[in-house]
PDB file of N, CA and C in Angstrom:
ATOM      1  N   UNK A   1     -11.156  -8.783  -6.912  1.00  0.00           N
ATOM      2  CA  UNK A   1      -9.751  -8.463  -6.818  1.00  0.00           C
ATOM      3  C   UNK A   1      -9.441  -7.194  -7.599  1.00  0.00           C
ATOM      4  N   UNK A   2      -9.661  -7.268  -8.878  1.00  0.00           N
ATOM      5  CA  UNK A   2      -9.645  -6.044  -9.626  1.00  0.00           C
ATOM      6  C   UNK A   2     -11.138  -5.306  -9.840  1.00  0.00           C
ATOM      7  N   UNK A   3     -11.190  -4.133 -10.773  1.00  0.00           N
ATOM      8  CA  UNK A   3     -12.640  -3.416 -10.848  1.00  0.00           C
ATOM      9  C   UNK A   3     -13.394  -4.081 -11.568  1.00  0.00           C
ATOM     10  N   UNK A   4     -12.681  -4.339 -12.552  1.00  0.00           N
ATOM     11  CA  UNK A   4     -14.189  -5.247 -13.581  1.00  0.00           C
ATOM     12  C   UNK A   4     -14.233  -6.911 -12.726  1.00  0.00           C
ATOM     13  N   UNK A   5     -15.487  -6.977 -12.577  1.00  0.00           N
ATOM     14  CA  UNK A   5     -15.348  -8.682 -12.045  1.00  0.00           C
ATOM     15  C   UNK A   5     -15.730  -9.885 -13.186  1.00  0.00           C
ATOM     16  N   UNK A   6     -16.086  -9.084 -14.367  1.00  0.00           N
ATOM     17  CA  UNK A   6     -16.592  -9.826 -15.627  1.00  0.00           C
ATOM     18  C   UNK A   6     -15.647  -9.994 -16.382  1.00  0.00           C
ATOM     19  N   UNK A   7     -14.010 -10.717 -16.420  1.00  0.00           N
ATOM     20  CA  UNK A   7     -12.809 -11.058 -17.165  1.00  0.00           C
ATOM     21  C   UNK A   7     -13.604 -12.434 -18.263  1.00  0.00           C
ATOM     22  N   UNK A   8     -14.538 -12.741 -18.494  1.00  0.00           N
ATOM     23  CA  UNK A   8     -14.569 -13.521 -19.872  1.00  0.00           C
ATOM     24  C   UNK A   8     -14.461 -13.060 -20.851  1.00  0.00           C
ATOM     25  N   UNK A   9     -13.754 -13.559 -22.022  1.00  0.00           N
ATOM     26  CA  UNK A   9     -13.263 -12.990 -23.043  1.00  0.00           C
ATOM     27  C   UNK A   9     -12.539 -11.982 -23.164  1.00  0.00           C
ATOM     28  N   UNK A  10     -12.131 -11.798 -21.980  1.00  0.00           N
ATOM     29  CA  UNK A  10     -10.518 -10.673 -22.003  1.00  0.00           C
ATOM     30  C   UNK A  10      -8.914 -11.734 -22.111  1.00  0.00           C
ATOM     31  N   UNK A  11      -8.378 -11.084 -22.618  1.00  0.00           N
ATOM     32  CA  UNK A  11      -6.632 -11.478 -22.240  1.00  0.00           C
ATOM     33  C   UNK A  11      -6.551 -11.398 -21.065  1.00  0.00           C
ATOM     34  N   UNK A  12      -5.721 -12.654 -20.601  1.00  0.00           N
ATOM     35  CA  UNK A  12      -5.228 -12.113 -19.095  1.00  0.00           C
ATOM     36  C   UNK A  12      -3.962 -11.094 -18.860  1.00  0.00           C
ATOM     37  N   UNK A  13      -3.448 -11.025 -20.176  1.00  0.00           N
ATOM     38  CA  UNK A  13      -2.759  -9.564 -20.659  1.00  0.00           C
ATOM     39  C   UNK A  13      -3.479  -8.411 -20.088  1.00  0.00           C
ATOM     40  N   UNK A  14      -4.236  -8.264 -20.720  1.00  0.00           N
ATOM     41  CA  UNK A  14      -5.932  -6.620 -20.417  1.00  0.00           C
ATOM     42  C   UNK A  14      -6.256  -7.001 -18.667  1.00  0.00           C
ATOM     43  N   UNK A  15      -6.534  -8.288 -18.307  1.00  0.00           N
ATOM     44  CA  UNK A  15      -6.812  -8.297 -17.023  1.00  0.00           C
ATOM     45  C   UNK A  15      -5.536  -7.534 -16.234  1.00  0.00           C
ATOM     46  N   UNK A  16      -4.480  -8.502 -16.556  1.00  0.00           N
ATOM     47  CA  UNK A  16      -3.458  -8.240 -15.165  1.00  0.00           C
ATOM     48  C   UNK A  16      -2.700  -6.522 -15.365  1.00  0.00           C
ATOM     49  N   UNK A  17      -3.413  -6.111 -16.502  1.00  0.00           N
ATOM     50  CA  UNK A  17      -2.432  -4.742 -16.854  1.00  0.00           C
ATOM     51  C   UNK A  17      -2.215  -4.072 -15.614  1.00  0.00           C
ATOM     52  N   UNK A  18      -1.103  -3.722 -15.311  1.00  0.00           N
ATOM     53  CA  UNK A  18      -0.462  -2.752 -13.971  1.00  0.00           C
ATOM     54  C   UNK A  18      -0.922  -3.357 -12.469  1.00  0.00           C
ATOM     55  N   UNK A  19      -0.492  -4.422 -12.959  1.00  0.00           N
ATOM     56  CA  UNK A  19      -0.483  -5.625 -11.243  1.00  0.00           C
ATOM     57  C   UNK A  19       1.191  -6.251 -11.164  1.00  0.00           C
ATOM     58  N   UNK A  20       1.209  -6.609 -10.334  1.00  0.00           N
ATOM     59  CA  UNK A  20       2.461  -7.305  -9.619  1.00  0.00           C
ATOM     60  C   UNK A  20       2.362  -8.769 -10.233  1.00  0.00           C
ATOM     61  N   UNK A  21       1.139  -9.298 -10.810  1.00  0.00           N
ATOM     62  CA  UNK A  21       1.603 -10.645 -10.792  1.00  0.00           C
ATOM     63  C   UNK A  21       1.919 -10.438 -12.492  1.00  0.00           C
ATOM     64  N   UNK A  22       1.278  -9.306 -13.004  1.00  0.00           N
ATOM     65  CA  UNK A  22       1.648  -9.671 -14.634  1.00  0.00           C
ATOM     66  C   UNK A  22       3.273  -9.598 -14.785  1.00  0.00           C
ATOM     67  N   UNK A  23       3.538  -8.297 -13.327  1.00  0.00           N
ATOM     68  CA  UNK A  23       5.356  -8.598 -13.572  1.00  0.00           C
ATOM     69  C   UNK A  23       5.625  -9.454 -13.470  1.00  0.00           C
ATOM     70  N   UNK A  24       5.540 -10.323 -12.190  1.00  0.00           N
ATOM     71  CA  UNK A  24       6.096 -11.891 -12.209  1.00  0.00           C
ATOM     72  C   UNK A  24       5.748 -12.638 -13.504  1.00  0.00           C
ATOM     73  N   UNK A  25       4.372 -12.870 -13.592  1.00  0.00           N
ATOM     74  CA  UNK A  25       4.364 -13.518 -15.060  1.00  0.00           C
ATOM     75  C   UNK A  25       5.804 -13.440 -16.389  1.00  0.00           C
ATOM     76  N   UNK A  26       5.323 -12.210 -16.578  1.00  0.00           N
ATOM     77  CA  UNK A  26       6.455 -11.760 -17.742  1.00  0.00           C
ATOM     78  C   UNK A  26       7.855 -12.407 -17.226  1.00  0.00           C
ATOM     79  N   UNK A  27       8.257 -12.085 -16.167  1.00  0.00           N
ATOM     80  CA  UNK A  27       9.794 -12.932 -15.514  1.00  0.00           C
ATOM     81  C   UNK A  27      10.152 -14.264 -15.842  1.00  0.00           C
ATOM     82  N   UNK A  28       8.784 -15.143 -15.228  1.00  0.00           N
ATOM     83  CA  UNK A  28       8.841 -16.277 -15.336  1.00  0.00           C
ATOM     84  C   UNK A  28       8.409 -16.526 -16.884  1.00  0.00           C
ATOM     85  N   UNK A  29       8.375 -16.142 -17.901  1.00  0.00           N
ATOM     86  CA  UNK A  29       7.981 -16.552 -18.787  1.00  0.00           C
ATOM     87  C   UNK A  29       9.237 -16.499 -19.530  1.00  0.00           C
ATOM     88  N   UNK A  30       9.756 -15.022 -19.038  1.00  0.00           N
ATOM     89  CA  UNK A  30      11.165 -14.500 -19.656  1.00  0.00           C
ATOM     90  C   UNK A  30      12.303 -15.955 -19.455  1.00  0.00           C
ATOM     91  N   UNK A  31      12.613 -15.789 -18.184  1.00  0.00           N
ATOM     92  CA  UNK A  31      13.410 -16.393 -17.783  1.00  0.00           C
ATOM     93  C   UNK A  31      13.428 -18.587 -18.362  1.00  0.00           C
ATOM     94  N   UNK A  32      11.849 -18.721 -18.689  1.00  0.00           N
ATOM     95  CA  UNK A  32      11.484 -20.014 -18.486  1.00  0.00           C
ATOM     96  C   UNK A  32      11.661 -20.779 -17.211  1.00  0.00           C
ATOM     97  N   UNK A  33      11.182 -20.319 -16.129  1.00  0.00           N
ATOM     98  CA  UNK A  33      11.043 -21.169 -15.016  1.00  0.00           C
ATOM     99  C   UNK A  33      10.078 -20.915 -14.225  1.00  0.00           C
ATOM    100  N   UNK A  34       9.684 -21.724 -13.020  1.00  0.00           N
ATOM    101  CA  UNK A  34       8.548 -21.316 -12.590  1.00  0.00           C
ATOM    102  C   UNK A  34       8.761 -21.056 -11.214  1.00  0.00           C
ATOM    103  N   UNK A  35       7.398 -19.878 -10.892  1.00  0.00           N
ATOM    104  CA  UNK A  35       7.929 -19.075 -10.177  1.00  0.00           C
ATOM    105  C   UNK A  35       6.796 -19.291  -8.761  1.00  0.00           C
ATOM    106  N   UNK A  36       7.491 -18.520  -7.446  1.00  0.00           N
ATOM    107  CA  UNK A  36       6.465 -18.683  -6.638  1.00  0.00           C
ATOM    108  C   UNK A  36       7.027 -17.246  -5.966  1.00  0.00           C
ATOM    109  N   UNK A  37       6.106 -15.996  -5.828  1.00  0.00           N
ATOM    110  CA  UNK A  37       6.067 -14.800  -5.048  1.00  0.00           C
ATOM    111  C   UNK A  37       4.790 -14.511  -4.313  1.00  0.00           C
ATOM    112  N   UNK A  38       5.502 -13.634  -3.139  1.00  0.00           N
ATOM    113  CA  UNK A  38       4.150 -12.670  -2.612  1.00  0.00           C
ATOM    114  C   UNK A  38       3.856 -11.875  -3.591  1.00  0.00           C
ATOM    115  N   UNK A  39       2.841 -11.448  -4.031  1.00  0.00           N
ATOM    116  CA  UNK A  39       1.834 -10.262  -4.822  1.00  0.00           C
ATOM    117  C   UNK A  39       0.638  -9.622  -3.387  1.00  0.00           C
ATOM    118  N   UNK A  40       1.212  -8.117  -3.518  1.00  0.00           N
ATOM    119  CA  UNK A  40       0.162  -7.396  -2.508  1.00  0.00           C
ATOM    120  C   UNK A  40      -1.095  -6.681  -3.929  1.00  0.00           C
ATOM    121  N   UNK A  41      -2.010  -6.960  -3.844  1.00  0.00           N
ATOM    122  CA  UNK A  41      -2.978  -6.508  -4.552  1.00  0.00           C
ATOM    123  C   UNK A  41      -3.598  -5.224  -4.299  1.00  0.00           C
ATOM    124  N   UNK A  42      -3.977  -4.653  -5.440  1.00  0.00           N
ATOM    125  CA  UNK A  42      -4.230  -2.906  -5.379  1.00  0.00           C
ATOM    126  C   UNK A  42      -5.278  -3.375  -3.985  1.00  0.00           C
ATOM    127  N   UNK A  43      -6.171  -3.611  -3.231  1.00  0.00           N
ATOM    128  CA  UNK A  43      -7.136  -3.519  -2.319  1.00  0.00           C
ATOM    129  C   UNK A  43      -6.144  -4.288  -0.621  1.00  0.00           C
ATOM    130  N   UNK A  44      -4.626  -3.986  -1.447  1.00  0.00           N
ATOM    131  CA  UNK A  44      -4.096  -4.494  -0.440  1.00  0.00           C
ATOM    132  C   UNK A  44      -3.953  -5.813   0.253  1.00  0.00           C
ATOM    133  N   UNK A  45      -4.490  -6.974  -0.396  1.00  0.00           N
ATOM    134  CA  UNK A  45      -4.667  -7.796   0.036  1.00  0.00           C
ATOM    135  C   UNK A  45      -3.471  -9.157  -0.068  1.00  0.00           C
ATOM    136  N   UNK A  46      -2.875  -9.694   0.276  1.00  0.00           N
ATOM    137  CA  UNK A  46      -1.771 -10.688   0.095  1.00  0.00           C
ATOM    138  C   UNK A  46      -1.704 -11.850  -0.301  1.00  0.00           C
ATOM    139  N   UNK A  47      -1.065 -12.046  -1.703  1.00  0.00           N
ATOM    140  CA  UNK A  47      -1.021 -13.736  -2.112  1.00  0.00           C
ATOM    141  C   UNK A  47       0.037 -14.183  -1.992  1.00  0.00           C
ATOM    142  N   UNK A  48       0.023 -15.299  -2.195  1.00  0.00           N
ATOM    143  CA  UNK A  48       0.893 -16.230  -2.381  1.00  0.00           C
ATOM    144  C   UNK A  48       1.119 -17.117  -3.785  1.00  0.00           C
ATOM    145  N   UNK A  49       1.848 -16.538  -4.684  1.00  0.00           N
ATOM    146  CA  UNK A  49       1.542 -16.765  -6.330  1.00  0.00           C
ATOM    147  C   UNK A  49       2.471 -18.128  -6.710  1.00  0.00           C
ATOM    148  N   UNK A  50       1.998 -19.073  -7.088  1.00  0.00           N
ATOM    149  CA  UNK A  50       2.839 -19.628  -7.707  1.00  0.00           C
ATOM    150  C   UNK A  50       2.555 -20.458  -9.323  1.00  0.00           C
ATOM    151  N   UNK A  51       3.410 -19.956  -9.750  1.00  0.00           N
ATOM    152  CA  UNK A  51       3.401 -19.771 -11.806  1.00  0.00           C
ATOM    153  C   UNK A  51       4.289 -20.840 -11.940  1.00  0.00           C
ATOM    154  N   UNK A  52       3.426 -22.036 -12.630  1.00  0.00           N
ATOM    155  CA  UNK A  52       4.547 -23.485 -13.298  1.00  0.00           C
ATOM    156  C   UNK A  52       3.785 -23.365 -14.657  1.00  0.00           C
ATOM    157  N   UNK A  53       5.079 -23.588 -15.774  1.00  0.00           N
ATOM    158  CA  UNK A  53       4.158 -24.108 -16.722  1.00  0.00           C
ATOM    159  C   UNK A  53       4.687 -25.819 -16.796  1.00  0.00           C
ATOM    160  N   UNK A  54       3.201 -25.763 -17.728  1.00  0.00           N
ATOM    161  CA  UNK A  54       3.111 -27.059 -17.954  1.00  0.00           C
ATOM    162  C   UNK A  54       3.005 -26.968 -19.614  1.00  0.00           C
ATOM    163  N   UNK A  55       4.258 -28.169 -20.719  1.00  0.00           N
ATOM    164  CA  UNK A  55       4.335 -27.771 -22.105  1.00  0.00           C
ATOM    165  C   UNK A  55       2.918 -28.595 -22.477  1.00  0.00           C
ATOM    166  N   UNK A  56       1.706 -28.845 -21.991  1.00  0.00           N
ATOM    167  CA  UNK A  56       0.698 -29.450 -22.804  1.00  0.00           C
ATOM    168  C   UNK A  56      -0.731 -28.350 -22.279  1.00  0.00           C
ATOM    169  N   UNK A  57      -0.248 -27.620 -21.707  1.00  0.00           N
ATOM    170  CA  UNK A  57      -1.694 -27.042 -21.246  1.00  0.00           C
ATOM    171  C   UNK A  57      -1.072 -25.376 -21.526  1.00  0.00           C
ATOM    172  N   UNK A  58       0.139 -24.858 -20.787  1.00  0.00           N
ATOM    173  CA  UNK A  58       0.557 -23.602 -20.802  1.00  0.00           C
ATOM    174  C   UNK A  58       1.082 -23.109 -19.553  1.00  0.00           C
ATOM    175  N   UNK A  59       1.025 -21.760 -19.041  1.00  0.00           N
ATOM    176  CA  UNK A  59       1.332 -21.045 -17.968  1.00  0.00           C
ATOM    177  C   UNK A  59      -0.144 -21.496 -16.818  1.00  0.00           C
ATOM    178  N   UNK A  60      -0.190 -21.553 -15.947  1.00  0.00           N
ATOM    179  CA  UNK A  60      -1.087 -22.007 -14.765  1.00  0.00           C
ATOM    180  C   UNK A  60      -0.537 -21.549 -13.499  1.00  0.00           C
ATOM    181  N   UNK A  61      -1.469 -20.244 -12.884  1.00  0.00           N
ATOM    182  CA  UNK A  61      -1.311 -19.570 -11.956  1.00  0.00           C
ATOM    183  C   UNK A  61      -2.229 -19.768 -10.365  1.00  0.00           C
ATOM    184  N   UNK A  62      -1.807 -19.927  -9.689  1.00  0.00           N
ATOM    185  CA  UNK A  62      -2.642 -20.674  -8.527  1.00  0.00           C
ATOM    186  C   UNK A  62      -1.837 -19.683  -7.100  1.00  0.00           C
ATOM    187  N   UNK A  63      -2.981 -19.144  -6.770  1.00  0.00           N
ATOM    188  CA  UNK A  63      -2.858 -17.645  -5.719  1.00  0.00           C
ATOM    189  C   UNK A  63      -3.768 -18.198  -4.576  1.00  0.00           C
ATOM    190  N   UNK A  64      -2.773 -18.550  -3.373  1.00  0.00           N
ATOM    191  CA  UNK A  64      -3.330 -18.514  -2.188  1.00  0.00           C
ATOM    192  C   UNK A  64      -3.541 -17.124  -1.642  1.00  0.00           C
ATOM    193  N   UNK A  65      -4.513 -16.785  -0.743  1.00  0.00           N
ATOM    194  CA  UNK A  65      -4.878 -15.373  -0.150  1.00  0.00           C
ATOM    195  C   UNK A  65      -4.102 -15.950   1.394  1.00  0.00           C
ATOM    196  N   UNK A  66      -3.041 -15.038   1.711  1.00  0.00           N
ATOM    197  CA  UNK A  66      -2.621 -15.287   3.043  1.00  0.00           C
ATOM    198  C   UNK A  66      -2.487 -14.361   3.805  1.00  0.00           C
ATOM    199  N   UNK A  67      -3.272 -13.053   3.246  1.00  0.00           N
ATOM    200  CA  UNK A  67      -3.690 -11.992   4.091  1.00  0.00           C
ATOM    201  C   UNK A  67      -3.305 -12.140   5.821  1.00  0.00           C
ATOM    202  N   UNK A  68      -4.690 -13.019   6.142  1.00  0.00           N
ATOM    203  CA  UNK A  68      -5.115 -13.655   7.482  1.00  0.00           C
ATOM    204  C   UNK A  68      -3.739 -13.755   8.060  1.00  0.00           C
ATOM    205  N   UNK A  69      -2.619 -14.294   7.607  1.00  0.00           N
ATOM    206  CA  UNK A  69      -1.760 -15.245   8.381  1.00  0.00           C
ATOM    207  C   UNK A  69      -0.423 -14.006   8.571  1.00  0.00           C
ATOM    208  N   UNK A  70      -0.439 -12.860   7.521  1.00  0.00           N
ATOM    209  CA  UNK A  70       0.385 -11.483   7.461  1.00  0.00           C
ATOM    210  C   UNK A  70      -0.231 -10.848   8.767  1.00  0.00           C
ATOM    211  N   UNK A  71      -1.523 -10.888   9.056  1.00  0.00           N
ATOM    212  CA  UNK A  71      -2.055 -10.165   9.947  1.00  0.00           C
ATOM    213  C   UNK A  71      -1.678 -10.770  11.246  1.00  0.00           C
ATOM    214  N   UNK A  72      -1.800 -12.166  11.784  1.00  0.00           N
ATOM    215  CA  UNK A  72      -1.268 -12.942  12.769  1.00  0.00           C
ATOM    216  C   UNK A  72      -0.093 -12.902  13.052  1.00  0.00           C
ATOM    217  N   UNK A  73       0.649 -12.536  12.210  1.00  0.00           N
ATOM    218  CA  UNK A  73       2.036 -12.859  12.321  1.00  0.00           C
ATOM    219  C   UNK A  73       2.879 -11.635  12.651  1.00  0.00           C
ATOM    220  N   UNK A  74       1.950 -10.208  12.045  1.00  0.00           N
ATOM    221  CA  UNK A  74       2.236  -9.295  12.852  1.00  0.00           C
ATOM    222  C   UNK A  74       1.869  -9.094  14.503  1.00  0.00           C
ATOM    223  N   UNK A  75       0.581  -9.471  14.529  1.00  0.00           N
ATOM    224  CA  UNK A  75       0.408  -9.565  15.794  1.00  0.00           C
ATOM    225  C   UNK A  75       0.872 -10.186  16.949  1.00  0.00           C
ATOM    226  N   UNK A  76       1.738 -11.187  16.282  1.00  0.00           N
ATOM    227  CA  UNK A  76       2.716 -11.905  17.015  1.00  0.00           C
ATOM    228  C   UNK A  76       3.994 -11.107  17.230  1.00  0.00           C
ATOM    229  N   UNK A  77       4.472 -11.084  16.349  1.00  0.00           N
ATOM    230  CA  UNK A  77       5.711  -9.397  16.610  1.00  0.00           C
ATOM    231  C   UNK A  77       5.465  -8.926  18.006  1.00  0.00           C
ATOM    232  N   UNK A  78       3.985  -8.203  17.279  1.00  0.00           N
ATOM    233  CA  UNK A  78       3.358  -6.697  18.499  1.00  0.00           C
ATOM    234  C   UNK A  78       3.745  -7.691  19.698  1.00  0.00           C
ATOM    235  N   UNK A  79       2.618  -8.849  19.895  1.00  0.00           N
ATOM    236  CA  UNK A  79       2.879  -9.640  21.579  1.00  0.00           C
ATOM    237  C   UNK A  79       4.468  -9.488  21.863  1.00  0.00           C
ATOM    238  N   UNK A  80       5.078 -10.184  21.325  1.00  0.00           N
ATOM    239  CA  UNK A  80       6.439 -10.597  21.467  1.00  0.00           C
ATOM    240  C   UNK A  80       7.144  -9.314  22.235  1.00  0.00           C
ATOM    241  N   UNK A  81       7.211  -8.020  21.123  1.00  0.00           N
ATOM    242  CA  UNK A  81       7.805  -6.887  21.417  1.00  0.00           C
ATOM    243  C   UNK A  81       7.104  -6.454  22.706  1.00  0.00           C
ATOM    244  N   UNK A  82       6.175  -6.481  22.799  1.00  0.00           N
ATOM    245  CA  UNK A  82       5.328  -5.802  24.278  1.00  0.00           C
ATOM    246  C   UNK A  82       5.842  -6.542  25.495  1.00  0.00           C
ATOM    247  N   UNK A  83       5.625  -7.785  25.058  1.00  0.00           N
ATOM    248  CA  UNK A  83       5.889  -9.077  26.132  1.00  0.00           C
ATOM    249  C   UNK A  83       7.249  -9.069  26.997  1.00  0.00           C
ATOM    250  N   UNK A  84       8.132  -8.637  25.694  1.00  0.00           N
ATOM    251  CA  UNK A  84       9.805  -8.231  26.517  1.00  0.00           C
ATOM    252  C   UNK A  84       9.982  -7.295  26.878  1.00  0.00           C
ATOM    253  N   UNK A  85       9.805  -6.010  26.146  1.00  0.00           N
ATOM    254  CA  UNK A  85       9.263  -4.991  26.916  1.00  0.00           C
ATOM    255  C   UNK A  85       8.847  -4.945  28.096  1.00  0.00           C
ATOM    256  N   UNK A  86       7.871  -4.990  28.489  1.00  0.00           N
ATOM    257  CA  UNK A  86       7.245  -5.127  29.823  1.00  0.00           C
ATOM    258  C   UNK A  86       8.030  -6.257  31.052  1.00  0.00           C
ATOM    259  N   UNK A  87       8.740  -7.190  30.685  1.00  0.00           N
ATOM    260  CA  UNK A  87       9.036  -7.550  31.235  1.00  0.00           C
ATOM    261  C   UNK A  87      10.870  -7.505  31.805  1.00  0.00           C
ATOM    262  N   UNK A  88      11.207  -6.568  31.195  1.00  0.00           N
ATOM    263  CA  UNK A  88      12.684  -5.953  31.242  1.00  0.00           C
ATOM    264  C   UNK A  88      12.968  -5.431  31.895  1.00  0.00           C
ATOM    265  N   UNK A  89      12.014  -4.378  32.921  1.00  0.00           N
ATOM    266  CA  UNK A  89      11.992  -3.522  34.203  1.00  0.00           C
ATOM    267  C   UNK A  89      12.498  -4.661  35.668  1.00  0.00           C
ATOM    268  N   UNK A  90      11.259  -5.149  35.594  1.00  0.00           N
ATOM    269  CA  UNK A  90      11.136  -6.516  36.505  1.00  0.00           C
ATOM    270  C   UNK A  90      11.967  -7.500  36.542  1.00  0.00           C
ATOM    271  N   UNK A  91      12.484  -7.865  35.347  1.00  0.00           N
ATOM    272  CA  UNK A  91      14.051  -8.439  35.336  1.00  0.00           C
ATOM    273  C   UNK A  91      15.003  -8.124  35.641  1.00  0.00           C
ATOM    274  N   UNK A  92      15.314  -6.622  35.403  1.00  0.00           N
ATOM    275  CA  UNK A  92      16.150  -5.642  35.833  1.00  0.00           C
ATOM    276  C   UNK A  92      16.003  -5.545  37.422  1.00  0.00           C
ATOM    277  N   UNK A  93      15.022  -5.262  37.789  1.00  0.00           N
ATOM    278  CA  UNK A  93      15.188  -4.761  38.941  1.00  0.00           C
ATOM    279  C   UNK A  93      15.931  -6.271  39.910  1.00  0.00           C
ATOM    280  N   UNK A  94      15.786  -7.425  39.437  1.00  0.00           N
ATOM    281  CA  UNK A  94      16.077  -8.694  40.357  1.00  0.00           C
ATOM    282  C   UNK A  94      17.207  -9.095  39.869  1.00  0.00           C
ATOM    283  N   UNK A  95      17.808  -8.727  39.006  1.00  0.00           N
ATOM    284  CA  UNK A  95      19.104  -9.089  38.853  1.00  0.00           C
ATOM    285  C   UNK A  95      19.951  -8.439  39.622  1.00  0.00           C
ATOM    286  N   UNK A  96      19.530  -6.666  39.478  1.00  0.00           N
ATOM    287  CA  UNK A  96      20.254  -5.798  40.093  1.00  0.00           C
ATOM    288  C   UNK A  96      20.482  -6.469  42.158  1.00  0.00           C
ATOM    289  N   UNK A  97      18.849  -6.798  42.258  1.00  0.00           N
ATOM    290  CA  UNK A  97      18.853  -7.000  43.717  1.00  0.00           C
ATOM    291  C   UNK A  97      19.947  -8.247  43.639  1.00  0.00           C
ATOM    292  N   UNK A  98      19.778  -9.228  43.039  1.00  0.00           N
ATOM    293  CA  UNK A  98      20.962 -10.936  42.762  1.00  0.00           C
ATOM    294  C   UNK A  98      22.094 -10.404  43.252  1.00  0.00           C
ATOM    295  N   UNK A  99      22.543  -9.027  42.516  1.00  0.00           N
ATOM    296  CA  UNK A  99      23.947  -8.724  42.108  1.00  0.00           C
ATOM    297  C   UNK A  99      24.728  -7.850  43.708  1.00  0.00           C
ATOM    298  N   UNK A 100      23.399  -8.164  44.654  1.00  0.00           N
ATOM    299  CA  UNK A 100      23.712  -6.761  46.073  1.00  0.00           C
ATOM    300  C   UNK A 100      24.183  -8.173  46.964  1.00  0.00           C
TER     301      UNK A 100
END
């Protein structure tokens, strides 16, 4: 996800420095509540973040990758938009004929 892949014995302070989720972090920590956002990751890639704490353990961060489903879901758009598109001429033209 990030460049170093060896985070033992770092802060997750030093890890998350200049990411999207250390902002959320800080929010939800600010604020005291827990949080759930998209985070797009420097390699571009898409989570799904969600930050609860818990008062016997701490902050606990759990990131689905939903890349896959951003990508489908555009592609569903694209169909959709093409789909009416293309089919607006041909509609047109038989309504117009309905309307003679």
């Amino acid at each position: 996800m990030y460049p170093n892949d060896n985070y033992v014995g770092q802060l997750a302070l030093q890890v998350l420095e200049g990411t999207q989720l250390l902002d959320v972090y800080r929010r939800a920590k600010q604020l005291g509540e827990n949080m759930t956002r998209e985070i797009v990751t420097p390699n571009e890639r898409i989570f799904y973040a969600n930050l609860r704490f818990f008062p016997e353990i701490g902050w606990i961060v759990v990131m689905h990758d939903i890349t896959p489903f951003k990508e489908m879901d555009k592609l569903k758009s694209e169909l959709v938009a093409t789909v009416s598109h293309d089919l607006k001429q041909p509609l047109s033209v038989m309504n117009g004929i309905s309307n003679l």
